[in-house]
Protein backbone atom coordinates (compact mmCIF):
# COMPACT_ATOMS: atom_id res chain seq x y z
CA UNK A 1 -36.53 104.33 194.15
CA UNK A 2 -36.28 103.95 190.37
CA UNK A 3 -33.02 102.12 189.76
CA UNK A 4 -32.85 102.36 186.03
CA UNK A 5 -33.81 106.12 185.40
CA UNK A 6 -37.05 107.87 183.92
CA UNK A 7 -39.54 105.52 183.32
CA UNK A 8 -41.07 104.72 179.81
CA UNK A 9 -43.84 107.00 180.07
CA UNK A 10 -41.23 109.66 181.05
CA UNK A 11 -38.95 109.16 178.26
CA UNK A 12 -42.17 109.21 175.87
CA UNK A 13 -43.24 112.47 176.98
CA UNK A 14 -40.04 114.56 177.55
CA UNK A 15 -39.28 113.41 173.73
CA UNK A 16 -42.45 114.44 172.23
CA UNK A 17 -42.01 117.98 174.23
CA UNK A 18 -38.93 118.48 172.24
CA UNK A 19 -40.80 119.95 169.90
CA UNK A 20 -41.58 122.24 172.37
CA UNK A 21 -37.87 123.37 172.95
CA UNK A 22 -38.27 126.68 171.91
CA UNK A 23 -40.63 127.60 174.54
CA UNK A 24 -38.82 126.53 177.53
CA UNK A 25 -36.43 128.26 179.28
CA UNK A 26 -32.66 127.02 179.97
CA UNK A 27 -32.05 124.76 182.88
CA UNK A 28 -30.10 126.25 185.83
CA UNK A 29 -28.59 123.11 187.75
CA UNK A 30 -26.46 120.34 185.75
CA UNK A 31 -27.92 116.65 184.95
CA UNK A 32 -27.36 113.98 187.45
CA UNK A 33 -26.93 110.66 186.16
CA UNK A 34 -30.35 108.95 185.31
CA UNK A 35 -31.89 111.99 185.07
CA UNK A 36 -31.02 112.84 181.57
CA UNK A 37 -32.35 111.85 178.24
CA UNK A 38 -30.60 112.80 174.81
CA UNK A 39 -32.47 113.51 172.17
CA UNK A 40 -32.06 115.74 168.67
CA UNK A 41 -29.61 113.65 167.53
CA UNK A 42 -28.11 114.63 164.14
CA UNK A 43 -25.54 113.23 161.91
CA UNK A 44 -24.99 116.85 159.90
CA UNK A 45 -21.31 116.80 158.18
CA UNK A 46 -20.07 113.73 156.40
CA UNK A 47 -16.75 114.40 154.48
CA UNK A 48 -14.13 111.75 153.52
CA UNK A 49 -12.65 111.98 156.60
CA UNK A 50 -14.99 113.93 158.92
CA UNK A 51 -18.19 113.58 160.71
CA UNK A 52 -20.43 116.03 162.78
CA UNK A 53 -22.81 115.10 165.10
CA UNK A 54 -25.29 117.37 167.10
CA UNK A 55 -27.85 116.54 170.15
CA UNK A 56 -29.58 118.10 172.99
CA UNK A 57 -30.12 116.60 176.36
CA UNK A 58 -33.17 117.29 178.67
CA UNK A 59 -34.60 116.85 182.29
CA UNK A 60 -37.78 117.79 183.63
CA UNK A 61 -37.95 120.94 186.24
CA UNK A 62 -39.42 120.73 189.61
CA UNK A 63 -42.77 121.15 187.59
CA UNK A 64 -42.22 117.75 185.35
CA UNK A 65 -41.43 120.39 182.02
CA UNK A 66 -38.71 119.22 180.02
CA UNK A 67 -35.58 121.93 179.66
CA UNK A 68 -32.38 121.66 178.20
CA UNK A 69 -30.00 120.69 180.99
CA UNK A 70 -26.00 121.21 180.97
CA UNK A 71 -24.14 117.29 180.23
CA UNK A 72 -21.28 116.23 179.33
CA UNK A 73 -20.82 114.98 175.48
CA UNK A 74 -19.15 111.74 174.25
CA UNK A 75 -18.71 110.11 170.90
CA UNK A 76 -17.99 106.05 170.32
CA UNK A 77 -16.64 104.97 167.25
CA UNK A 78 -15.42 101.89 165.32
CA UNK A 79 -15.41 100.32 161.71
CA UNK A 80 -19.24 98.81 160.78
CA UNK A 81 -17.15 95.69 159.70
CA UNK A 82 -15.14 95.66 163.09
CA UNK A 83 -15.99 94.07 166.78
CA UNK A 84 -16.62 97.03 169.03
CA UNK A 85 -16.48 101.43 169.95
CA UNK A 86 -13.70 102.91 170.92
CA UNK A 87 -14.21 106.79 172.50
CA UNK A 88 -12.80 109.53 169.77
CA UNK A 89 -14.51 112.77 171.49
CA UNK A 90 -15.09 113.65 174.79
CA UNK A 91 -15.91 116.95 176.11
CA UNK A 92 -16.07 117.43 179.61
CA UNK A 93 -17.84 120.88 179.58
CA UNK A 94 -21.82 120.86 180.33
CA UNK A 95 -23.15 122.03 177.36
CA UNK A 96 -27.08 121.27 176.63
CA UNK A 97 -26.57 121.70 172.98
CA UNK A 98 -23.76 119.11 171.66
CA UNK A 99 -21.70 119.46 168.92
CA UNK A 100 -18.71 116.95 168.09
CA UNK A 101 -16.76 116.63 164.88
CA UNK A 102 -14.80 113.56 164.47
CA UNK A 103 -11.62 113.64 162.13
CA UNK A 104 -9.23 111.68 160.50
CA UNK A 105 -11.50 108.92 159.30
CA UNK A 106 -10.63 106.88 155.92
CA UNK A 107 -12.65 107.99 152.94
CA UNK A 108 -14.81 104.89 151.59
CA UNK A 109 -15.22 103.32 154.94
CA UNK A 110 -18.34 102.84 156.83
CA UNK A 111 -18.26 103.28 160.49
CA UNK A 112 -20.58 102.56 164.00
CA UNK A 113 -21.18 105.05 166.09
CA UNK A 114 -23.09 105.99 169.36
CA UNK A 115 -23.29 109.35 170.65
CA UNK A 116 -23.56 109.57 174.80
CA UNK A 117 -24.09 112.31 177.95
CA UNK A 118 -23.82 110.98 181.07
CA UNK A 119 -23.61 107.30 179.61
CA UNK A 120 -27.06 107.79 178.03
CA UNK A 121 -27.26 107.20 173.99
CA UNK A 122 -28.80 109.98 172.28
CA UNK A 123 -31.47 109.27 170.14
CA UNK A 124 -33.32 111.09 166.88
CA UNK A 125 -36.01 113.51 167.22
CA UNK A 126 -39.35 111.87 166.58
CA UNK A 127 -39.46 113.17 162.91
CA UNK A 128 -39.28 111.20 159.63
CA UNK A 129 -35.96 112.88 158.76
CA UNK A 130 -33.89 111.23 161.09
CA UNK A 131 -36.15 108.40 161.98
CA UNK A 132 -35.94 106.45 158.46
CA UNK A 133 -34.44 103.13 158.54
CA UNK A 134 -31.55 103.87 156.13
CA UNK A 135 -30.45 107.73 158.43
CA UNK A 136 -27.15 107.42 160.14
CA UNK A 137 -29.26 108.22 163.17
CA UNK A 138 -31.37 105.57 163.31
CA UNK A 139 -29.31 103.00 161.84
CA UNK A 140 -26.37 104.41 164.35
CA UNK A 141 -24.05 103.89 160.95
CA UNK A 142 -22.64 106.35 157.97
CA UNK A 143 -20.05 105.89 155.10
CA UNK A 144 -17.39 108.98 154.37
CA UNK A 145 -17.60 109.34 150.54
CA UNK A 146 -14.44 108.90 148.30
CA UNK A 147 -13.24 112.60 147.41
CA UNK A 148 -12.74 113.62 143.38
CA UNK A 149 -9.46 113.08 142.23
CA UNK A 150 -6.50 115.79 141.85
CA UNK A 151 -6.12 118.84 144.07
CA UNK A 152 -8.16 121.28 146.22
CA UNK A 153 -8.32 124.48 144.33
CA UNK A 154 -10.57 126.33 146.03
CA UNK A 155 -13.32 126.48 149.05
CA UNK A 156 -16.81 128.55 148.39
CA UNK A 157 -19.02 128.92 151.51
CA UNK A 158 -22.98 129.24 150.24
CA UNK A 159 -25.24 130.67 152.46
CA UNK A 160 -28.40 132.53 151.86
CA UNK A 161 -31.42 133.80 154.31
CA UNK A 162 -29.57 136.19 156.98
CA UNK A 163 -32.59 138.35 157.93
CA UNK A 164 -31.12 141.07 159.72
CA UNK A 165 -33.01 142.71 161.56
CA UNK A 166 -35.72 139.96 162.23
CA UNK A 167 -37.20 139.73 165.59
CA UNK A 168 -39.60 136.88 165.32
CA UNK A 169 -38.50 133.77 163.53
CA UNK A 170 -41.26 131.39 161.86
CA UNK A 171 -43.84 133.40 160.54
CA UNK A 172 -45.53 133.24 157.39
CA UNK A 173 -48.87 135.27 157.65
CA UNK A 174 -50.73 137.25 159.97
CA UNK A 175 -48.65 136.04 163.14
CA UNK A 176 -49.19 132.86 161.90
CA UNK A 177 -48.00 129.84 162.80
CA UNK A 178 -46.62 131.05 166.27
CA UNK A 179 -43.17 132.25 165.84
CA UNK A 180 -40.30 132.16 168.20
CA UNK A 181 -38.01 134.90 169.81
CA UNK A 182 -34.52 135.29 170.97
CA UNK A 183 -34.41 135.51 174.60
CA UNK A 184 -34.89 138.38 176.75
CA UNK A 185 -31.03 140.01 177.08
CA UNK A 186 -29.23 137.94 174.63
CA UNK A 187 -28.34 139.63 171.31
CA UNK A 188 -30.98 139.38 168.39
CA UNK A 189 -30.59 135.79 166.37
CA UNK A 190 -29.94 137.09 162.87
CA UNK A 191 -26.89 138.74 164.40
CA UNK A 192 -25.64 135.36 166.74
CA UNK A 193 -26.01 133.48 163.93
CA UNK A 194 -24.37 135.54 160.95
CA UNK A 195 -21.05 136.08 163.21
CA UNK A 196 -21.11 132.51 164.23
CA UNK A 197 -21.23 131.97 160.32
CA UNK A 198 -18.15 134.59 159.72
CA UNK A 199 -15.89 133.31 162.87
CA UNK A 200 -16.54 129.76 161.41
CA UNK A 201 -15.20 130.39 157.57
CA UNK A 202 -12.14 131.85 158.58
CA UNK A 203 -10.97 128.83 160.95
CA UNK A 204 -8.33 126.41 159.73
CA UNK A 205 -10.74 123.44 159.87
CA UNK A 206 -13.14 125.33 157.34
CA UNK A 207 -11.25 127.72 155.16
CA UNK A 208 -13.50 129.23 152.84
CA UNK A 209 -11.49 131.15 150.47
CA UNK A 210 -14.89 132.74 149.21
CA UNK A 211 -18.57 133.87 150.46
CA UNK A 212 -21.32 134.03 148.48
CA UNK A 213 -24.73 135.40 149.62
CA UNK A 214 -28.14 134.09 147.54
CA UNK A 215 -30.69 137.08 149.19
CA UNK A 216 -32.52 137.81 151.90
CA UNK A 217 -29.84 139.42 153.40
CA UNK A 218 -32.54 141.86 155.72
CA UNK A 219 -35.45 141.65 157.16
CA UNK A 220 -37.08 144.39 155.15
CA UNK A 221 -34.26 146.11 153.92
CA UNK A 222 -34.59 149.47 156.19
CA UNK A 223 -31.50 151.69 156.37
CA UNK A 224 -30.70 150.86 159.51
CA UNK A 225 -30.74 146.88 158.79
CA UNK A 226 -28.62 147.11 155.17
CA UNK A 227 -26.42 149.48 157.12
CA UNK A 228 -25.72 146.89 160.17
CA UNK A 229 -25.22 143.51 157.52
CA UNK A 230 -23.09 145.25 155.20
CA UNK A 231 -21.00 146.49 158.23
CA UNK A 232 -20.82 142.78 159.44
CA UNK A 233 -19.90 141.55 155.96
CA UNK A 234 -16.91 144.36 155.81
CA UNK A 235 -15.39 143.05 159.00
CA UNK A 236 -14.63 139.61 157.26
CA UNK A 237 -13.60 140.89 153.98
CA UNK A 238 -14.26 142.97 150.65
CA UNK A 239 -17.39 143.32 148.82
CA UNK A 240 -16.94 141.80 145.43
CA UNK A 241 -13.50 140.31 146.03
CA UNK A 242 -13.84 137.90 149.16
CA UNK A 243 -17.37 138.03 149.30
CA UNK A 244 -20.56 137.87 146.95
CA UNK A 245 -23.98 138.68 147.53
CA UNK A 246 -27.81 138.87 145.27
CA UNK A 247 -30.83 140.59 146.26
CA UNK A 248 -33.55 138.72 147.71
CA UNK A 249 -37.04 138.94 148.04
CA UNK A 250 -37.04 140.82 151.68
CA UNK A 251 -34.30 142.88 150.18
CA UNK A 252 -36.64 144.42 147.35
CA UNK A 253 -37.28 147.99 147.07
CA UNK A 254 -40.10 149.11 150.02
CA UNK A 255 -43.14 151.67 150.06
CA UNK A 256 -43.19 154.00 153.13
CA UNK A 257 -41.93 156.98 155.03
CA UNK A 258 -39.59 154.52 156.90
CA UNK A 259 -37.48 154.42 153.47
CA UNK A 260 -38.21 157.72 152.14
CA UNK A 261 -34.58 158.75 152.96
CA UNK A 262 -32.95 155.72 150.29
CA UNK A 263 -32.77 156.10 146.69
CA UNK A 264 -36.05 156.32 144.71
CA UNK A 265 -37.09 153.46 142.60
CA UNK A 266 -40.50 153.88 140.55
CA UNK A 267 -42.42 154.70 143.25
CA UNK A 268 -40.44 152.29 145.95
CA UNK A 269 -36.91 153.46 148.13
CA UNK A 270 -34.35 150.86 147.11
CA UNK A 271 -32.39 151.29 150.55
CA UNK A 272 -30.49 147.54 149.48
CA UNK A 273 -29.60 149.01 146.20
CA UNK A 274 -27.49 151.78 147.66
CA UNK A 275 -25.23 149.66 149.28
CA UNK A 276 -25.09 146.11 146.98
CA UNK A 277 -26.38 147.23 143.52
CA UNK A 278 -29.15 148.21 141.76
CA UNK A 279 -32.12 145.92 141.02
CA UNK A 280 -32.69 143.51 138.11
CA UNK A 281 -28.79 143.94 137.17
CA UNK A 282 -26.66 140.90 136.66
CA UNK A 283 -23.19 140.60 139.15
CA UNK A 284 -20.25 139.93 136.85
CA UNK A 285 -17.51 138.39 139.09
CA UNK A 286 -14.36 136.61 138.35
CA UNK A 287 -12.12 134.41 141.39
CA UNK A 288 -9.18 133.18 139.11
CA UNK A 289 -10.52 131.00 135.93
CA UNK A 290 -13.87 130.73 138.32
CA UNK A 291 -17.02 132.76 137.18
CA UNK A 292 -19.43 133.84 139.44
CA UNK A 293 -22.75 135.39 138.16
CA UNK A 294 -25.33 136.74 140.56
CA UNK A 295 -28.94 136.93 139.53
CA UNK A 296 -31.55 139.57 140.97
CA UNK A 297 -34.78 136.66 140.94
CA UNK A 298 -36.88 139.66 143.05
CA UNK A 299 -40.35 140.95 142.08
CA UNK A 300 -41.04 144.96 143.43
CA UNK A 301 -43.72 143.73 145.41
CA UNK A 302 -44.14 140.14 145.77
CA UNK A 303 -42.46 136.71 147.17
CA UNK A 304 -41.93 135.14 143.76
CA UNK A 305 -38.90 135.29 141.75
CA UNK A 306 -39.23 136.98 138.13
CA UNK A 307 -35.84 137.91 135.96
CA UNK A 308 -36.13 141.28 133.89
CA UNK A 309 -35.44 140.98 129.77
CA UNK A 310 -32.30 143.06 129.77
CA UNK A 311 -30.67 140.70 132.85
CA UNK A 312 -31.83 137.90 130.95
CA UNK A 313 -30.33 139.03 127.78
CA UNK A 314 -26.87 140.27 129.87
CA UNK A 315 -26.49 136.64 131.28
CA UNK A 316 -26.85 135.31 127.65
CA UNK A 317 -24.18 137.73 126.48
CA UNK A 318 -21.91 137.24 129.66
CA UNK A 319 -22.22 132.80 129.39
CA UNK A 320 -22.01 132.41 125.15
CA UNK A 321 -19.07 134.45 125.06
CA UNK A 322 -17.39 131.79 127.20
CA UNK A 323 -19.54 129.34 127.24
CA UNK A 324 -17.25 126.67 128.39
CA UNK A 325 -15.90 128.45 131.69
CA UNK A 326 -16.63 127.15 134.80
CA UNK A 327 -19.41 129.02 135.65
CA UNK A 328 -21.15 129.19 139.35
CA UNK A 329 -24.69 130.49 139.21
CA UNK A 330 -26.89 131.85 142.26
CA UNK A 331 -29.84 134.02 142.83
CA UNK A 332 -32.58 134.15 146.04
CA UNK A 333 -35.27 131.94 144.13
CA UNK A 334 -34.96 128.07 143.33
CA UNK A 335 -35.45 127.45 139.66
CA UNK A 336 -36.67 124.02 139.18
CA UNK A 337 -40.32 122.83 138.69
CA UNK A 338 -39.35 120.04 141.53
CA UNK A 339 -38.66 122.97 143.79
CA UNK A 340 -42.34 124.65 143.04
CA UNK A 341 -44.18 121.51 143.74
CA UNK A 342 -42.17 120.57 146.92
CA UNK A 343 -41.87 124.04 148.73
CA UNK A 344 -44.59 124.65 151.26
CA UNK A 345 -45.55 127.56 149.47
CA UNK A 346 -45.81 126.00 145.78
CA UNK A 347 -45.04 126.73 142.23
CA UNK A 348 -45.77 130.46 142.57
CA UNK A 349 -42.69 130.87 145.23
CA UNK A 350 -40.02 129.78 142.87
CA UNK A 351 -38.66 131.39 139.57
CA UNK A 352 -41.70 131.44 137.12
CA UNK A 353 -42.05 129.07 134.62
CA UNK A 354 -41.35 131.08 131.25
CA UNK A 355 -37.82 132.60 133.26
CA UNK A 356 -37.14 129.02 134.31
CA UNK A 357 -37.26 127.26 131.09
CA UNK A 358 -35.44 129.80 129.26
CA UNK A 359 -32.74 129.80 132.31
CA UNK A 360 -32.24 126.10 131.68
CA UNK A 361 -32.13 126.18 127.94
CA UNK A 362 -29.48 128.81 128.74
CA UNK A 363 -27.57 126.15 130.44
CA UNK A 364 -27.69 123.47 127.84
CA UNK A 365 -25.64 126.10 125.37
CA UNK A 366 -23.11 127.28 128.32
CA UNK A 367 -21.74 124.06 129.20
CA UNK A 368 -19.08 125.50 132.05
CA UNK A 369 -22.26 125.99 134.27
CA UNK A 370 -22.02 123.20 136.93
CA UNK A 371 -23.72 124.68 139.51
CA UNK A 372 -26.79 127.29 140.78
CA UNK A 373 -27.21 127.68 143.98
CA UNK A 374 -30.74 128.93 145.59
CA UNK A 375 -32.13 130.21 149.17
CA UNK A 376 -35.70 131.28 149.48
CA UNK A 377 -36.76 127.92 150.89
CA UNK A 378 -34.63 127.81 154.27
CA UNK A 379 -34.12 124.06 153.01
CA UNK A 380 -31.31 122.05 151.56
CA UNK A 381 -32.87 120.34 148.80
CA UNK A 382 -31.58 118.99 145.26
CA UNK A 383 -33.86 119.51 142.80
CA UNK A 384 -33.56 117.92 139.37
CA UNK A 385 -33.17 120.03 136.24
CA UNK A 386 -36.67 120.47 133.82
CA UNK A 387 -34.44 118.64 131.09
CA UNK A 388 -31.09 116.88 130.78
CA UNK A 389 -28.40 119.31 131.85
CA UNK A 390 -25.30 119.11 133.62
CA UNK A 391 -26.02 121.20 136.06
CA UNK A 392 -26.62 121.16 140.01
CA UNK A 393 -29.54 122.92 141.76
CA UNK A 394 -28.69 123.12 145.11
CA UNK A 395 -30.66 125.32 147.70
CA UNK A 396 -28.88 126.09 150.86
CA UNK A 397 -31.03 125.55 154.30
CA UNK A 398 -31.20 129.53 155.80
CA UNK A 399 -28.43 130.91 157.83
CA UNK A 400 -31.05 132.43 160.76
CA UNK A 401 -32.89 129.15 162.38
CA UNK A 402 -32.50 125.91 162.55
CA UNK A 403 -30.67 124.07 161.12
CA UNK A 404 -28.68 127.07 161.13
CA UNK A 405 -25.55 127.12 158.92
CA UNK A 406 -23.82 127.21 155.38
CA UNK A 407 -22.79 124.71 152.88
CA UNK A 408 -19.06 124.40 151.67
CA UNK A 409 -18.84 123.86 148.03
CA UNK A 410 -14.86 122.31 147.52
CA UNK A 411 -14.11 122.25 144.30
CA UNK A 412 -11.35 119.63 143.08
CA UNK A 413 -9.53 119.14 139.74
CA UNK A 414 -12.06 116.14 139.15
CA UNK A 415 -15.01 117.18 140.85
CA UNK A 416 -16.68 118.92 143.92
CA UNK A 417 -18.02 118.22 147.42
CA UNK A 418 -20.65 119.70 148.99
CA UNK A 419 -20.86 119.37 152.78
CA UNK A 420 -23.70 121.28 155.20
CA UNK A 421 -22.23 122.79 158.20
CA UNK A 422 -23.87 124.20 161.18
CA UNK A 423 -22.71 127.05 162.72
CA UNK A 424 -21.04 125.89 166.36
CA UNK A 425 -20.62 128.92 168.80
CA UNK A 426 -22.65 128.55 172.09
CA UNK A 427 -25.17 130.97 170.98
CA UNK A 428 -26.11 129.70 167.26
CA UNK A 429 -26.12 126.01 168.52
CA UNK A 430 -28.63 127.20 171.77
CA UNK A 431 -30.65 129.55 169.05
CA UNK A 432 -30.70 126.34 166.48
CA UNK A 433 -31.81 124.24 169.24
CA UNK A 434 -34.84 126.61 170.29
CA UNK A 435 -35.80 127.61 166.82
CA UNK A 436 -36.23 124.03 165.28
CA UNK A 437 -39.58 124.34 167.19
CA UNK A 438 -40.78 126.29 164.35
CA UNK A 439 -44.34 125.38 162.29
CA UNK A 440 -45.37 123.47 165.34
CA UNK A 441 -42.33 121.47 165.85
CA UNK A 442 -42.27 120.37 162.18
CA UNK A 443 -39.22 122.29 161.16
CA UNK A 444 -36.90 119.60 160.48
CA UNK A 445 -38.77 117.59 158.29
CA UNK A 446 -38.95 120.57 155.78
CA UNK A 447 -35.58 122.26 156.26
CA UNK A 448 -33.30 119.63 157.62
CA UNK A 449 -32.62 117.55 154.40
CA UNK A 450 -31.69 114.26 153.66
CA UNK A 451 -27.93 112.98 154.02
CA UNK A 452 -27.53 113.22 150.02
CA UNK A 453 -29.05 116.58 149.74
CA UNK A 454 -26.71 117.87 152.83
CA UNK A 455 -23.90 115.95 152.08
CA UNK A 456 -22.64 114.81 148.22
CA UNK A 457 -19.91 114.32 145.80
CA UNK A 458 -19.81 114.78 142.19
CA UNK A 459 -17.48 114.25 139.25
CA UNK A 460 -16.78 117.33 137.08
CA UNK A 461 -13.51 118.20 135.05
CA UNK A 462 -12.78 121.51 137.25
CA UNK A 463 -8.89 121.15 135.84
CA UNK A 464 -9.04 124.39 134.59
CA UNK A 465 -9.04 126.50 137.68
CA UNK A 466 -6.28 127.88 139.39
CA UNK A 467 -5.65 127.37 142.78
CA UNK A 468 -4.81 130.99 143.62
């Protein structure tokens, strides 16, 4: 009889099948005690006075395969400068796929923590992203930042890469690498995971006064898919007031008799266009003293992001004639050189080069732009600017796998936060949890981020926006 639980070799191996999560089917009985090993662990959401932490536990089936198995959850917590843990979560309800947020910390303080199930400590993933020295996961420490000064005015929720209508998540070409599906009788992800995204903005604990959308809304854009997100979207509120949305490359105009009953574009059916706005036309939109200007980055028939002369030449209209506004940017396609030469798919994924540099030079004359905000990527990733601007380029990890969520820009009278959620009902954290398997396991160490990218605060005079 093994007194102390799974053996070393045991542990080993049921961690480095995580990666094979996705593939394994739920477990059907409950963890007993020393059966159980806690893994995944993820310190998402730091805010001045929050923290979010995420794990999985596993067992091995009668056949020695690890599957997620239902635990309990606990968190321990205590100043980094003080003696010991005290418990601040516990939730007695077996769940395989944890999720605990932690409030009322003090901004500027570091803190200890340890994550448990069944008295077991949960551990990172065996992936560079969480396994660094300096991670709160594998130092089992984090710091809650010091918020700007002056008032709240206003909460913006960024998402981006919804694919509705998507039935296998992780491909890239040809079937390749393997992707994963949804479960036979559950509902299809992109759906799980856009309402989990809508039921979260509206709670008290997040609420997002505004949605904005940076592309990819659909799959391929087929009637039927641009019918059933723009339905979803009109449940939570109104197009153009509450919420905000670009086209993205998956959204672009489509050949075929599948589309031949949309609007004719050249010799494309723009079945997007009919219900968000035509293509290559600059959104004008205006949320108190707040500008919001959304970019079509979409080629007709390509991945790459290209912006038309007469867009271009709109957006330089629309920012000189207020150049000092506060001014929040987005389109599907990152701008930056960094972002070419980091994505997995290179320079030719991202805006090109010539639209890029005279984007940025844009920027330097229209100082009110703080911010542009990207998806395309499924990554949350800063980027630096090509020169020295003011101006943040943030992309936004995708809403429809792992990690699964939306970012929550908070904009104060002396700066802004930015803080990476993800989304929390039972169904988007057991979808997360399976679809991290993506690219052969490797998943997180593209799209996860670090805790800066996910997490950050910066300084800004925002004093001229109303709170209303």
């Amino acid at each position: 009889m093994n007194c102390c639980g799974p053996n070393r070799r045991t542990v080993l191996g049921a961690l480095a099948a995580a990666t094979l999560l996705p593939l394994a089917r739920p477990g059907v009985v409950r963890a007993q005690p020393g059966s159980v090993i806690a893994t995944d662990l993820e310190v998402v959401t730091i805010t001045a006075e929050s923290a979010i932490f995420t794990w999985t536990t596993l067992g091995l089936n009668a056949n020695g395969d690890p599957v997620p198995v239902e635990t309990d959850a606990e968190v321990w917590l205590g100043p980094a400068d003080g003696t010991g843990l005290r418990q601040v979560f516990a939730d007695p309800e077996p769940t395989a796929y944890h999720y605990a947020e932690i409030t009322g910390l003090e901004p500027g303080r570091r803190y200890r923590f340890e994550a448990r199930s069944l008295g077991v400590t949960a551990a990172p993933a065996l992936n560079v992203a969480t396994r660094l020295p300096n991670t709160p996961e594998a130092s089992g420490e984090f710091g809650t930042p010091i918020p700007p000064p002056g008032r709240l005015l206003r909460t913006i929720a960024l998402c981006n890469d919804v694919h509705y209508g998507e039935e296998i998540s992780g491909l890239i070409a040809a079937g390749l690498p393997p992707g994963v599906r949804q479960d036979p009788g559950l509902a299809p992800y992109p759906e799980v995971m856009l309402a989990a995204i809508l039921d979260d903005l509206h709670r008290p604990d997040r609420a997002a006064d505004h949605l904005v959308i940076a592309g990819d809304l659909t799959a391929e854009a087929t009637a039927e898919q641009v019918r059933g997100v723009d339905r979803a979207l009109a449940k939570w509120g109104v197009a153009g007031q509450d919420w905000f949305a670009c086209r993205g490359n998956h959204d672009r105009p489509h050949l075929g008799g599948d589309y031949a009953g949309c609007a004719p574009y050249a010799d494309h059916f723009d079945c997007w266009g009919e219900s968000f706005g035509p293509r290559q036309r600059l959104g004008e939109y205006e949320v108190g003293e707040l500008r919001l200007l959304a970019l079509d980055t979409t080629e007709l028939d390509g991945s790459g992001g290209s912006i038309d002369r007469p867009q271009l030449d709109r957006l330089r209209e629309v920012l000189l004639a207020d150049p000092d506004r506060p001014t929040l940017v987005f389109s599907h396609h990152p701008v930056t050189a960094e972002s070419g030469w980091t994505n997995i798919a290179g320079p030719g994924f991202v805006l090109n080069s010539a639209n890029s540099a005279e984007l940025q030079s844009l920027y330097r004359s229209a100082p009110g732009v703080f911010l542009h905000h990207s998806g395309h990527t499924h990554r949350n990733r800063r980027t630096r600017p090509d020169f020295p601007i003011p101006v943040e380029f943030l992309e936004v990890a995708a809403a429809k796998e792992y990690p699964g969520g939306y970012s929550l820009l908070r904009l104060y009278e002396g700066g802004y936060t930015v803080n990476f959620y993800k989304t929390r009902t039972a169904g988007a954290r057991r979808w997360s949890a399976r679809s991290r398997g993506e690219y052969f396991g490797l998943l997180p160490e593209y799209t996860l981020g670090s805790t800066a990218d996910r997490n950050h605060t910066v300084p800004r005079d925002l004093s001229g926006l109303d709170s209303v």
